[in-house]
Every structure is written in C-alpha cells, then in structure tokens.
N, C-alpha and C. Protein backbone atom coordinates (compact mmCIF):
# COMPACT_ATOMS: atom_id res chain seq x y z
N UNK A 1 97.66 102.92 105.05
CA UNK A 1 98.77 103.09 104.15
C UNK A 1 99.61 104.30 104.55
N UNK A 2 99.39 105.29 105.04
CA UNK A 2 99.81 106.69 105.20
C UNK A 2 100.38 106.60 106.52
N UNK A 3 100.07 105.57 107.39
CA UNK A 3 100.86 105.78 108.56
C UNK A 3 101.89 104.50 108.45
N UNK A 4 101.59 103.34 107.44
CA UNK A 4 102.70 102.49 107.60
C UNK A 4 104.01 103.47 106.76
N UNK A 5 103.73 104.42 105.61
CA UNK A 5 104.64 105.12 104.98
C UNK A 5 105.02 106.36 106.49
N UNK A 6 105.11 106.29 107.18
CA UNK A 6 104.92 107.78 108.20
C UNK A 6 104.89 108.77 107.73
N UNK A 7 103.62 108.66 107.29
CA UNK A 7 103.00 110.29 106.80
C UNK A 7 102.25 110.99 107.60
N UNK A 8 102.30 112.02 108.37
CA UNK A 8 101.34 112.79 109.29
C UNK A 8 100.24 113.07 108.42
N UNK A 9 99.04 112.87 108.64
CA UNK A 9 98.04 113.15 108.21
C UNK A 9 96.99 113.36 109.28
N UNK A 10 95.78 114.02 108.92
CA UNK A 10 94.57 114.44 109.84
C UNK A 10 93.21 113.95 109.21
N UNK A 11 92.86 113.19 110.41
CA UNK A 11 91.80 112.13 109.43
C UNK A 11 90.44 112.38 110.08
N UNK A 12 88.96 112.91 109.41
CA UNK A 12 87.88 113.30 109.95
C UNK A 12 87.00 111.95 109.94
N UNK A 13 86.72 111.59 110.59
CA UNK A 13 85.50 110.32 110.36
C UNK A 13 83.92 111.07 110.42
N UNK A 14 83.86 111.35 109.13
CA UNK A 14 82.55 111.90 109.13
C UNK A 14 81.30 111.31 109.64
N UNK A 15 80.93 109.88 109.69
CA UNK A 15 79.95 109.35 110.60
C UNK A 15 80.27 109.46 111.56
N UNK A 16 81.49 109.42 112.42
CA UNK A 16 81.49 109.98 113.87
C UNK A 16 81.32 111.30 114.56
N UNK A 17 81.35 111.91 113.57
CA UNK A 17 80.91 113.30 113.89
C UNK A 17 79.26 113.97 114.43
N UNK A 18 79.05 115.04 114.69
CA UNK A 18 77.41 114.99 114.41
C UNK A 18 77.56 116.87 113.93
N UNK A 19 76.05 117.45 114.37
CA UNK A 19 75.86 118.68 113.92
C UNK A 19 76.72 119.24 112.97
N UNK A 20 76.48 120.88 113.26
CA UNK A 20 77.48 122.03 112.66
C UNK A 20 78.90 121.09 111.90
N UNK A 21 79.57 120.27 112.96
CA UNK A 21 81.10 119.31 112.52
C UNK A 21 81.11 119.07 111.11
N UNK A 22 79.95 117.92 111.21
CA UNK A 22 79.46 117.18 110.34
C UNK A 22 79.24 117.92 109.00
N UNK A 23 78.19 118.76 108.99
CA UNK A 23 77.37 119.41 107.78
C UNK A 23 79.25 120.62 107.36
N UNK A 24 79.37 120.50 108.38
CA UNK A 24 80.75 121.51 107.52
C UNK A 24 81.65 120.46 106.76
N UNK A 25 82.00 119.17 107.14
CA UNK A 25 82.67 118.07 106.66
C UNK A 25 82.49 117.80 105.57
N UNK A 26 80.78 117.71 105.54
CA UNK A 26 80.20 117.22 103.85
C UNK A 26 80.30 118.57 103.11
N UNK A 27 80.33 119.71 103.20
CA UNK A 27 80.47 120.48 102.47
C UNK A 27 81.47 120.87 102.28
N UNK A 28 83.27 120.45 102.64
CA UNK A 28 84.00 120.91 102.18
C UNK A 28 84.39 119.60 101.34
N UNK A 29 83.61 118.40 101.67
CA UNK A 29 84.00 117.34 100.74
C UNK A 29 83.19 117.47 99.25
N UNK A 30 81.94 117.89 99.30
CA UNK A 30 81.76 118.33 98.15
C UNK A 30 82.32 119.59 97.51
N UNK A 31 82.94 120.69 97.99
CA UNK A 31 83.61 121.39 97.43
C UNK A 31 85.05 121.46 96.71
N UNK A 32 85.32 120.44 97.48
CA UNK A 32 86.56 119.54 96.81
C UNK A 32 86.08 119.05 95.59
N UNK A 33 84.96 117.74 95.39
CA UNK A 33 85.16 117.05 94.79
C UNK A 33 83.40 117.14 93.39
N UNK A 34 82.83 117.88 94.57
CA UNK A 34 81.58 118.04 93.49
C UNK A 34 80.91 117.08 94.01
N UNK A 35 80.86 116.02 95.10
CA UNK A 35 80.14 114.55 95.44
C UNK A 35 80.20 114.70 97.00
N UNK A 36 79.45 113.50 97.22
CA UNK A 36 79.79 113.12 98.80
C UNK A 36 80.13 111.90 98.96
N UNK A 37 80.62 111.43 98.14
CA UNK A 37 81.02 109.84 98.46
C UNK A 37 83.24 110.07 99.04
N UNK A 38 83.12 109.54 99.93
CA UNK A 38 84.53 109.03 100.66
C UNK A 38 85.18 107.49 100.42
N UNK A 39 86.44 107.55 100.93
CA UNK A 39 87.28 108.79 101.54
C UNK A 39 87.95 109.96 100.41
N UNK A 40 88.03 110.43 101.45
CA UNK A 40 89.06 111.89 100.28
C UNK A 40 90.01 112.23 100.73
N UNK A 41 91.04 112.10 99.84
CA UNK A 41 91.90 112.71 100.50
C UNK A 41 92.82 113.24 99.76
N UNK A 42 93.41 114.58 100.11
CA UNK A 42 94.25 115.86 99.85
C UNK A 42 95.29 116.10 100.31
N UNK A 43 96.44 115.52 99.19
CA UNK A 43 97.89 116.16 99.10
C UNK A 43 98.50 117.01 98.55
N UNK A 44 98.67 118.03 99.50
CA UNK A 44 98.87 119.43 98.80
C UNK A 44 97.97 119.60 98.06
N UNK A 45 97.66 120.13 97.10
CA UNK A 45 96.32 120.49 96.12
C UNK A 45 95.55 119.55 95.55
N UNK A 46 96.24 117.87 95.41
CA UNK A 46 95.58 117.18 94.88
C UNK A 46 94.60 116.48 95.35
N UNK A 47 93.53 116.42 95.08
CA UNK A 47 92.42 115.82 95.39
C UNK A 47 91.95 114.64 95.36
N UNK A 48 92.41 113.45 96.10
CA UNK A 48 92.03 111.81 95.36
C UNK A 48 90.67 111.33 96.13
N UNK A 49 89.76 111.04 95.23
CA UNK A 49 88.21 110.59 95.70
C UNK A 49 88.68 109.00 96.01
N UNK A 50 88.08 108.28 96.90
CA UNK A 50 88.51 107.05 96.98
C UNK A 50 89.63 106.48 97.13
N UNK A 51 89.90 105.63 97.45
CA UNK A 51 91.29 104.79 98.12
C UNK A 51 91.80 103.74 96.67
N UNK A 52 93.04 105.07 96.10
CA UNK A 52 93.63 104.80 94.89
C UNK A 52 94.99 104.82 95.14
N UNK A 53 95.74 103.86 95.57
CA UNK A 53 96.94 103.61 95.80
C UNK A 53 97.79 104.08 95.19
N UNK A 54 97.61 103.85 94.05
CA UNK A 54 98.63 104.33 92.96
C UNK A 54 98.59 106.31 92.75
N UNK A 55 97.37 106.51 92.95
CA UNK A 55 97.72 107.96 92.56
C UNK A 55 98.10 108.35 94.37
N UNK A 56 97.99 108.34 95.07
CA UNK A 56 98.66 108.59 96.67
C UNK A 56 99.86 108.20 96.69
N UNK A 57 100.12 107.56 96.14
CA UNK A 57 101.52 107.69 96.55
C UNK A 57 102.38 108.40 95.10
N UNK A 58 101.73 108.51 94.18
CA UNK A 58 102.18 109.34 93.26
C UNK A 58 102.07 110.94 93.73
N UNK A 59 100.99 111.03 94.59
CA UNK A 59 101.26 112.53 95.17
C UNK A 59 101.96 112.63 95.91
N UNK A 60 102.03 111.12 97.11
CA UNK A 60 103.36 111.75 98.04
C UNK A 60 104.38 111.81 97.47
N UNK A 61 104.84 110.97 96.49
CA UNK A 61 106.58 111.45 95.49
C UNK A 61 106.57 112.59 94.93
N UNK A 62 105.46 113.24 94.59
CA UNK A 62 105.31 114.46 94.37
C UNK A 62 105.63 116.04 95.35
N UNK A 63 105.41 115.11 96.18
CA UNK A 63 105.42 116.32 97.54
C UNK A 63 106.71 116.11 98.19
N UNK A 64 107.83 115.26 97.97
CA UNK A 64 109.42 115.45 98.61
C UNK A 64 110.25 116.28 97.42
C-alpha cells in the first residue's frame, strides 16, 4: 500500500534478520507497542499495530 501511494518508507523483516539485528528489532517493537506481534508501523509518532488501512492512511493525511 505505501509504495503504490509513493511513500518512502524503511521496512525491517524481522524473520530475516538474525542476532544483535534481530533482538534490537523486537525490542524496539515492543517498546513501541508493549507486544511483539507485527507489522508495525510508524508515522511520525503514530504507532499502528497491524495492517489497518484506514488508520494509515489517516496518518499519512495527517502528515501533508
């Protein structure tokens, strides 16, 4: 969705990762969100757990 809108974004695939990468990945995803369940993702400050259409793109109208 974020690249058919051309939105630059930076995307971690946490199972592709391993070591140190990894264990830092899950811990800034639980520090975000209090969980470890994905995806997550962060626009500007907002924090959306899971792939919620409606609030993503309510943050990107938020962010022009």
């Amino acid at each position: 969705m974020l690249a058919e809108k051309n939105v630059d974004y930076d995307c971690v695939e946490v199972d592709q990762i391993s070591g140190d990468e990894q264990k830092n990945a899950v811990e800034e995803v639980k520090r975000l969100t209090g969980r470890t369940s994905f995806p997550v993702i962060v626009i500007n400050d907002k924090v959306i757990q899971g792939y919620k259409q409606e609030e993503i793109e309510e943050a990107l109208s938020d962010e022009k």
